[in-house]
Protein backbone atom coordinates (compact mmCIF):
# COMPACT_ATOMS: atom_id res chain seq x y z
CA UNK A 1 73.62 -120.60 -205.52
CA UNK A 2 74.01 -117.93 -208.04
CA UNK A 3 77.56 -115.84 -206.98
CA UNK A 4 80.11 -113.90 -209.11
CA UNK A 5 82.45 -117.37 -209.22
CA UNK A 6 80.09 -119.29 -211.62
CA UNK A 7 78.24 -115.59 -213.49
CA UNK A 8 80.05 -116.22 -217.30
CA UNK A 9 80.79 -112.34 -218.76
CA UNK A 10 79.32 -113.49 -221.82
CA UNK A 11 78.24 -110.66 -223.74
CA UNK A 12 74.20 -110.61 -224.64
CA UNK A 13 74.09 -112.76 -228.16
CA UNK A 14 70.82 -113.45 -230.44
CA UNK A 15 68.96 -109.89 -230.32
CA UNK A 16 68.02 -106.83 -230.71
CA UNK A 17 70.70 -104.40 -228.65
CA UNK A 18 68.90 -101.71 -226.58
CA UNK A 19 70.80 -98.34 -225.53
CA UNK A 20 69.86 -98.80 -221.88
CA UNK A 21 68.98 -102.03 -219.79
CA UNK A 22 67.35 -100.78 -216.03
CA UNK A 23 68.34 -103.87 -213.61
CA UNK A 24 66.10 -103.87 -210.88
CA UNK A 25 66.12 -106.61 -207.90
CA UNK A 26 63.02 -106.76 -206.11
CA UNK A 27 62.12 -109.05 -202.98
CA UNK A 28 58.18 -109.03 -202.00
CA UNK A 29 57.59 -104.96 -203.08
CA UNK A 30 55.32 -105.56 -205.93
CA UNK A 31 52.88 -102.33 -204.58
CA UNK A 32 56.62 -100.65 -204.79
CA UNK A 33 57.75 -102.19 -208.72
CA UNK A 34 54.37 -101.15 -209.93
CA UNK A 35 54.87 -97.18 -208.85
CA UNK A 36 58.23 -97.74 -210.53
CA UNK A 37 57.13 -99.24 -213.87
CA UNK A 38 54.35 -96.48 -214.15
CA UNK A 39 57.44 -93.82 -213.62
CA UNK A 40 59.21 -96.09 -216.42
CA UNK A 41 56.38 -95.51 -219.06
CA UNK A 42 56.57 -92.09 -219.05
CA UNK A 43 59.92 -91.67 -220.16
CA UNK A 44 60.46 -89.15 -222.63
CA UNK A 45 63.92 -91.56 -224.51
CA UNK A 46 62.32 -94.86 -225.00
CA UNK A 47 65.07 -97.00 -226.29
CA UNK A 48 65.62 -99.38 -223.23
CA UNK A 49 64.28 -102.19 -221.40
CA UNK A 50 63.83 -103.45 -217.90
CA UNK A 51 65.35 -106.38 -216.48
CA UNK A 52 63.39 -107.11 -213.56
CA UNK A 53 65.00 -109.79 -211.15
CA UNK A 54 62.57 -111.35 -208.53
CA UNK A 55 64.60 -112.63 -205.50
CA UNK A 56 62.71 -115.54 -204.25
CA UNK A 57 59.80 -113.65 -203.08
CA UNK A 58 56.69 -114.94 -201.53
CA UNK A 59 54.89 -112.28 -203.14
CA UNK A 60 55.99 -111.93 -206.82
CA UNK A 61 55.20 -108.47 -208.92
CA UNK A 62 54.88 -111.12 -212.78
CA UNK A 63 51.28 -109.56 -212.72
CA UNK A 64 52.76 -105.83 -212.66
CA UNK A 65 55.42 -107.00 -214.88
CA UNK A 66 52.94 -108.59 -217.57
CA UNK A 67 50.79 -105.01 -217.24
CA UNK A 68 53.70 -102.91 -218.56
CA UNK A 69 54.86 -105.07 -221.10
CA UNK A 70 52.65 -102.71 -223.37
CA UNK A 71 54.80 -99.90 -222.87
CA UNK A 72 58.46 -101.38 -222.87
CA UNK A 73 59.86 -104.69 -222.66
CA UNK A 74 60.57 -106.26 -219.97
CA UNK A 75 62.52 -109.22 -219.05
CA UNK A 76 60.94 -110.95 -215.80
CA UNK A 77 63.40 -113.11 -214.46
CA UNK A 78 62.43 -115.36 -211.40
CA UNK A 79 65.04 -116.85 -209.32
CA UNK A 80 65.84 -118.64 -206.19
CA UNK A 81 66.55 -116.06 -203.08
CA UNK A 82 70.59 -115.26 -203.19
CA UNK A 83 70.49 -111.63 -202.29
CA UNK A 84 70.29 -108.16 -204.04
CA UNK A 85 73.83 -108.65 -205.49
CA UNK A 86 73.46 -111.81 -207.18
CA UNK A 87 70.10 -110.35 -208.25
CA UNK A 88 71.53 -107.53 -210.12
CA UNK A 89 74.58 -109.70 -211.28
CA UNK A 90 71.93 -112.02 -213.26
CA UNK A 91 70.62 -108.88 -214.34
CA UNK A 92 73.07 -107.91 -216.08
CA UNK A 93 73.88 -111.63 -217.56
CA UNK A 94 70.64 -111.37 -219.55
CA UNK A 95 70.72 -107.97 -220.45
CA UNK A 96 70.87 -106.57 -224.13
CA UNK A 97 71.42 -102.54 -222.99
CA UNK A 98 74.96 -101.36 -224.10
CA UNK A 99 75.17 -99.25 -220.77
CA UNK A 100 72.99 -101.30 -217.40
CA UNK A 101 71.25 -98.87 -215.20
CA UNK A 102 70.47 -99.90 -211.24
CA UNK A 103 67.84 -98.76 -209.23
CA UNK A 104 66.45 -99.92 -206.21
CA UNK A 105 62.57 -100.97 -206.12
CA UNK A 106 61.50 -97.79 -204.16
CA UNK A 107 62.62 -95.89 -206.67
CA UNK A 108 60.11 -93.24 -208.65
CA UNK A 109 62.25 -92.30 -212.21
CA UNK A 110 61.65 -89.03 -213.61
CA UNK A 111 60.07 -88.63 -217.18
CA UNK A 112 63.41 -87.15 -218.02
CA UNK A 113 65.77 -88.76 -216.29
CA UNK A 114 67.07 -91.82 -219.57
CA UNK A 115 66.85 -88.13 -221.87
CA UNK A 116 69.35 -86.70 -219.32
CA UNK A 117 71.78 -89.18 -219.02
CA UNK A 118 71.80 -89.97 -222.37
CA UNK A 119 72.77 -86.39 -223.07
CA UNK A 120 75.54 -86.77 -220.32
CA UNK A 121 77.11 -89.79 -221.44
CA UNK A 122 79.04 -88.95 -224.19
CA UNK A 123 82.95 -90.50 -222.95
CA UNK A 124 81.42 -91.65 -218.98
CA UNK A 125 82.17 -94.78 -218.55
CA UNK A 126 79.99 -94.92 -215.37
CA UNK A 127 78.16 -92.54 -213.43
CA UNK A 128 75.65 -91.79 -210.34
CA UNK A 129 73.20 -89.55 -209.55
CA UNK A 130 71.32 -88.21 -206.22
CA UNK A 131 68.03 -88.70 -204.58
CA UNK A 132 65.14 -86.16 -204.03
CA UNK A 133 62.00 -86.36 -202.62
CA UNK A 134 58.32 -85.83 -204.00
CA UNK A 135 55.46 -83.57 -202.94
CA UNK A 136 53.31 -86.89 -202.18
CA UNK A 137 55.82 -88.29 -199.84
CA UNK A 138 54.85 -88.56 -196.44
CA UNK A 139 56.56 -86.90 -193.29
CA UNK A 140 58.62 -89.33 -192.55
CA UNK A 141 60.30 -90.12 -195.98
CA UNK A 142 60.42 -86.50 -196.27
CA UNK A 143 62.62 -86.94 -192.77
CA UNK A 144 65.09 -89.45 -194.00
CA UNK A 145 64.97 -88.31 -197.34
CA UNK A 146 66.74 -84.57 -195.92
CA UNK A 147 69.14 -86.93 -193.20
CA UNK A 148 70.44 -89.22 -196.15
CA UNK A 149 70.84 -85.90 -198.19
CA UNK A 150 71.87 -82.84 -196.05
CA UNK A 151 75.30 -81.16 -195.83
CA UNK A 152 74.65 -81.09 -192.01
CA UNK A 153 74.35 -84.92 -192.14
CA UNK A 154 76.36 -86.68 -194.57
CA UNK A 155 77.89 -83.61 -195.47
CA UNK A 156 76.32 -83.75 -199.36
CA UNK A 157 77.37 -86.52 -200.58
CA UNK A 158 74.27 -88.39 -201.21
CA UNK A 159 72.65 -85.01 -202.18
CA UNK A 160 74.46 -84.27 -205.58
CA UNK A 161 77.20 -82.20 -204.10
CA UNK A 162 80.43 -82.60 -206.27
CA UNK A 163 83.04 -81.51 -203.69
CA UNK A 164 83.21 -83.81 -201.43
CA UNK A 165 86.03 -86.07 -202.28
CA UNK A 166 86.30 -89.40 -205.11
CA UNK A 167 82.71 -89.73 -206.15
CA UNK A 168 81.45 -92.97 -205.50
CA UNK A 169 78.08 -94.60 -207.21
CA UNK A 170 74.93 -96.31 -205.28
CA UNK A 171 72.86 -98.69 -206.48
CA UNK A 172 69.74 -96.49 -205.89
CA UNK A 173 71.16 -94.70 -209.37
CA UNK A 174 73.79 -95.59 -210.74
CA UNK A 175 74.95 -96.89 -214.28
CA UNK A 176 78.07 -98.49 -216.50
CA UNK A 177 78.81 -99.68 -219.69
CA UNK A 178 79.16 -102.86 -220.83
CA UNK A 179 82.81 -102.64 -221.54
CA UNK A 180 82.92 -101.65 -217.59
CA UNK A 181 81.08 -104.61 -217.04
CA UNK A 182 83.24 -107.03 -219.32
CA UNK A 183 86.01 -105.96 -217.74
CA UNK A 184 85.67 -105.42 -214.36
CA UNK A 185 83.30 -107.81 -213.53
CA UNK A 186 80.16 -108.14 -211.06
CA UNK A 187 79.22 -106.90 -207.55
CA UNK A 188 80.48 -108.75 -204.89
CA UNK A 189 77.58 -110.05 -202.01
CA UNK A 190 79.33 -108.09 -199.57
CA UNK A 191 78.04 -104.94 -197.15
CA UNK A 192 79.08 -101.90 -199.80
CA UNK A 193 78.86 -103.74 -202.71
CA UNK A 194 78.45 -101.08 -204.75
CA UNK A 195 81.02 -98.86 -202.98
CA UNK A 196 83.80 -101.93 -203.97
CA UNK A 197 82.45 -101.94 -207.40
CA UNK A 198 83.14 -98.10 -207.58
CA UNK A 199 86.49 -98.71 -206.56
CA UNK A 200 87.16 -101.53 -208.85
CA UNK A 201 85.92 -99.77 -211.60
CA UNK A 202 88.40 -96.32 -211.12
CA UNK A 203 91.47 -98.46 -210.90
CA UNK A 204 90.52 -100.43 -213.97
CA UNK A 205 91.25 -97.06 -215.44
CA UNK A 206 87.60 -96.00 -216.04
CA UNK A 207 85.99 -92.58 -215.56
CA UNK A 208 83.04 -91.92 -212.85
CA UNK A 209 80.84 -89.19 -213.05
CA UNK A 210 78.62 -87.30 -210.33
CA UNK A 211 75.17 -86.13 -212.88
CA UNK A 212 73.42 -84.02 -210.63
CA UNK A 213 70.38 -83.42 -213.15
CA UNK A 214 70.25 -87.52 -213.25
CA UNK A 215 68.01 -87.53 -209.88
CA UNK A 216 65.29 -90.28 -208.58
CA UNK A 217 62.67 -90.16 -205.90
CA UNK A 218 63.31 -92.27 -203.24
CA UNK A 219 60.98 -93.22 -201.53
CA UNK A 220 62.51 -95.29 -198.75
CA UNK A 221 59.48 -97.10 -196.90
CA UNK A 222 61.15 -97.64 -193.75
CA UNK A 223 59.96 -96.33 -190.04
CA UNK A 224 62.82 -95.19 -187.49
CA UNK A 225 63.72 -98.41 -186.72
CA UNK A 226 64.35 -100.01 -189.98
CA UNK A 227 66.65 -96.74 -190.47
CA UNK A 228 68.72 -97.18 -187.63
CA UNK A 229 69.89 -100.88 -188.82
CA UNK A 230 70.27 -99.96 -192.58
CA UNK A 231 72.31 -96.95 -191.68
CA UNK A 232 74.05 -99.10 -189.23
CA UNK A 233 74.82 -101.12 -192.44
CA UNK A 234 75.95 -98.30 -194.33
CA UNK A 235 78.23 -97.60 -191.27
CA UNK A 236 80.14 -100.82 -191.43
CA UNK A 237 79.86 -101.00 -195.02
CA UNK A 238 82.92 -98.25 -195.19
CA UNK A 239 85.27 -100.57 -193.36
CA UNK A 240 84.59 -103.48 -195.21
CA UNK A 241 85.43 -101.32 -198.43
CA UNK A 242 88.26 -99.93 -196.30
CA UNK A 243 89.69 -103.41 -195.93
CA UNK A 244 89.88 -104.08 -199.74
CA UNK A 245 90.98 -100.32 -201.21
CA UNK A 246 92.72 -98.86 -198.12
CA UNK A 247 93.36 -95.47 -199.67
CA UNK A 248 89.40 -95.74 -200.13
CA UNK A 249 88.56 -93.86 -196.91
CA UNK A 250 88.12 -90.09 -196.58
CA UNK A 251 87.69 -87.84 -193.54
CA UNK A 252 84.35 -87.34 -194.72
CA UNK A 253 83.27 -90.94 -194.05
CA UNK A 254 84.43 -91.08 -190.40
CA UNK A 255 82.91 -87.80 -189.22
CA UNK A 256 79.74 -89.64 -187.78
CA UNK A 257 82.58 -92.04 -185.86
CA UNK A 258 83.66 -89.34 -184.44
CA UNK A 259 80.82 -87.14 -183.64
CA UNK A 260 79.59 -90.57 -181.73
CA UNK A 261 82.77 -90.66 -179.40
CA UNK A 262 82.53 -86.82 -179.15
CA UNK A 263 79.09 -86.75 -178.31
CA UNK A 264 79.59 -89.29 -175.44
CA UNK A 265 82.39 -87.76 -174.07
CA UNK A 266 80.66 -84.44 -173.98
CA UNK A 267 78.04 -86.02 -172.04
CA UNK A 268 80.54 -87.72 -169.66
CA UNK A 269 82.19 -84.40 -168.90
CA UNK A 270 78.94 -82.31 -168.31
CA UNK A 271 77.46 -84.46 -165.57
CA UNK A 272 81.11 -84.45 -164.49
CA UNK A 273 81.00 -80.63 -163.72
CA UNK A 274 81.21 -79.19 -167.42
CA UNK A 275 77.31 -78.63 -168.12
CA UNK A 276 78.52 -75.59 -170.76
CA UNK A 277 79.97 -78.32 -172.98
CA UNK A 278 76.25 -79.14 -173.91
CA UNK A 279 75.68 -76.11 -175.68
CA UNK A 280 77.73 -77.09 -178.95
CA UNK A 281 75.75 -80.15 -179.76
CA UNK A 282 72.81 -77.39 -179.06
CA UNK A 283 73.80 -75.05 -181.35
CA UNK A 284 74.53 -78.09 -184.29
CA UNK A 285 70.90 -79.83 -183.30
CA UNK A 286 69.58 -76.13 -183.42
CA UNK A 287 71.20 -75.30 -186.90
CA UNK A 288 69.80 -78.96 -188.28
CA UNK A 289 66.49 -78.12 -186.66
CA UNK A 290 66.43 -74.67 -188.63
CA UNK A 291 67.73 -75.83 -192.13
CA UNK A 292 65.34 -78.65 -191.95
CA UNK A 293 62.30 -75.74 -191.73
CA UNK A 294 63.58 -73.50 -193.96
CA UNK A 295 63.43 -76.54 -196.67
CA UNK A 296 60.54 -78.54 -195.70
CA UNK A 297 58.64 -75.37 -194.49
CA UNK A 298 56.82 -77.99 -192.05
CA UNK A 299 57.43 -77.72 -188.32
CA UNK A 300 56.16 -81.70 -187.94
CA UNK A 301 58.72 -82.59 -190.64
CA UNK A 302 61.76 -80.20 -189.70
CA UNK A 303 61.17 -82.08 -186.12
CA UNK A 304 61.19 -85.70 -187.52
CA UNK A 305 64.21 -84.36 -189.62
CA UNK A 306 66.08 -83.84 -186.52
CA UNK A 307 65.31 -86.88 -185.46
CA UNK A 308 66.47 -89.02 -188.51
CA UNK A 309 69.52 -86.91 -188.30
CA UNK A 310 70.50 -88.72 -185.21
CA UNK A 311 69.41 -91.75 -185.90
CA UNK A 312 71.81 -91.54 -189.46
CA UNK A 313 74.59 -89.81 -187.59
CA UNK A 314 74.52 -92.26 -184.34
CA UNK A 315 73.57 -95.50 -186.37
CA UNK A 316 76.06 -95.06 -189.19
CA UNK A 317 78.73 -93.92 -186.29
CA UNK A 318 78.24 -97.03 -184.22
CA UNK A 319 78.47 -99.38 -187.22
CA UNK A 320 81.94 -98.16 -188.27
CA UNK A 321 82.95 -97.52 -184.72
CA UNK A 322 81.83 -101.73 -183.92
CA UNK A 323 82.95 -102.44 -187.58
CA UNK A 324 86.31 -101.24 -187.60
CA UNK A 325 87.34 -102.80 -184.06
CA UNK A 326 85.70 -106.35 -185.35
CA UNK A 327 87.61 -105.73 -188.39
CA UNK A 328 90.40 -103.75 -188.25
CA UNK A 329 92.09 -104.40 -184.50
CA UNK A 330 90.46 -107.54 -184.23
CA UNK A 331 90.59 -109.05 -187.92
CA UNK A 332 87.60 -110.91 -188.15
CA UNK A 333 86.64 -111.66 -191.63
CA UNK A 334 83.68 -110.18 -193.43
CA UNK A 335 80.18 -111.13 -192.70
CA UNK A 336 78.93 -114.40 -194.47
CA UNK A 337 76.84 -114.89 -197.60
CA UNK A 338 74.20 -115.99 -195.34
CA UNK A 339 74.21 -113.57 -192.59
CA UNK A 340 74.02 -110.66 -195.42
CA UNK A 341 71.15 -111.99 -197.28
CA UNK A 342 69.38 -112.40 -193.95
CA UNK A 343 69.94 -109.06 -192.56
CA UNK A 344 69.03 -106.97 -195.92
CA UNK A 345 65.61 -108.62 -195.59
């Protein structure tokens, strides 16, 4: 098994250097990498390749990969299935970018998006950018895409908002140079992988950058369901990265926590005799509801936004709430290598 024990930090040798290498792992979504490398062809700064890491899949994207060799180059790497981290970890063994760029597989990239962050760069050592939606996305994405992103939700902080405490990269867009890389090393196979690396990266003394103009589409092909448990993920995610970089947790991360045990008690108390308690999670449901239709202008999706809402709010709540008595009061170790590569499935 590939893991970040046995990954040498060898710097790429015998080629031609290329300003950016995009590091994309990819498990059975070749309908997904083709929408991708269409979105890569169009990009208006050309000097960069793609280093496209198949995870063991059952059904491999080489033919999509072979199609867009005309317009970039690609490296099409086919390995055994380890998981997304070791995935992007041999990425970046066998790339020859100066600075490695991550995006997940669902992921449409604007024309302008290498032009932008090239223009950003200039001292960054590393740096994320936000999600947005597209016209052609259906209701539901539409949904999740405004829970994932809304102040009312996560309170901005996957929607490009800078205020809202240490700014910390995902692996849906994010990048870092290959000094970072050199020196810090790779991403562990851990819930929050990329949250650790974040972390690892600012106390190695390197500077992180929020570029707000450095946006994807994200298309997130997942129904309700498939939400709730990679939310849920997200959830206990933060505690595992709590239990490595204590001074890592905000007030911002544990606000779902806490609406959770709010929201129950709440309930407890208004079939106890305190019905008027119910009209604050009204008036917050009500706001949601609202903000949702003034920006999707859609009834159907300002509805479905609601519900995503509490699906993120509850599912993310629950899996810090479980996470942090497993962990924290109870001090059970992290999950396995196994169980993690099963569940991200």
């Amino acid at each position: 098994m590939i893991s970040i024990d046995n990954i040498p930090l060898t710097p790429f040798k015998g080629g031609v250097y290329k300003k950016f290498s995009i590091i994309v792992p990819v498990y059975n979504r070749p309908d997904e990498v083709s929408e991708l490398l269409q979105s890569l062809s169009k990009q208006t700064f050309t000097d960069f390749e793609l280093v496209l890491v198949e995870d063991g899949s059952t059904k491999p994207c080489v033919q999509e990969a072979e199609k867009y060799r005309l317009f970039f180059p690609i490296q099409y790497i086919s390995k055994e299935n380890t998981g997304r981290s070791d995935s992007r970890n041999v990425g970046m063994y066998h790339a020859k970018g100066d600075y490695f760029i991550f995006f997940d597989s669902d992921c449409i990239i604007p024309p302008q998006y290498l032009e932008t962050v090239d223009s950003l760069l200039k001292e960054v050592d590393c740096y994320g950018g936000p999600d947005r939606e597209l016209a052609s996305f259906s209701h539901m994405q539409k949904a999740i895409n405004y829970a994932m992103t809304s102040f009312w939700t996560t309170g901005g902080i996957r929607g490009g908002k800078k205020k809202t405490g240490r700014f910390e990269p995902r692996t849906f867009n994010m990048g870092f140079s290959r000094t970072v890389y050199e020196t810090v090393g790779v991403f562990k196979n851990m819930f929050g992988e990329d949250i650790e690396l974040s972390n690892r990266i600012r106390n190695a003394g390197f500077t992180i950058e929020l570029f707000p103009d450095a946006f994807v589409y994200h298309k997130r092909r997942v129904n309700l369901k498939k939400f709730f448990k990679q939310v849920h993920i997200f959830g206990q995610a933060r505690i595992n990265v709590f239990k490595i970089y204590p001074n890592s947790l905000r007030v911002v991360h544990t606000l779902p926590a806490f609406a959770v045990i709010i929201g129950f008690l709440i309930l407890i108390l208004a079939f106890c005799g305190m019905p008027w308690l119910l009209f604050f999670p009204v008036i917050y449901f009500l706001l949601l509801f609202l903000d949702a239709l003034v920006k999707s202008n859609n009834i159907r999706i300002a509805c479905l936004s609601l519900l995503a809402s509490l699906i993120q709010i509850s599912g993310y709540g629950f899996g810090f709430i479980f996470s942090f008595i497993k962990k924290v009061i109870l001090k059970q170790r992290l999950e396995s290598d196994e169980k993690i590569k099963k569940i991200y499935k």
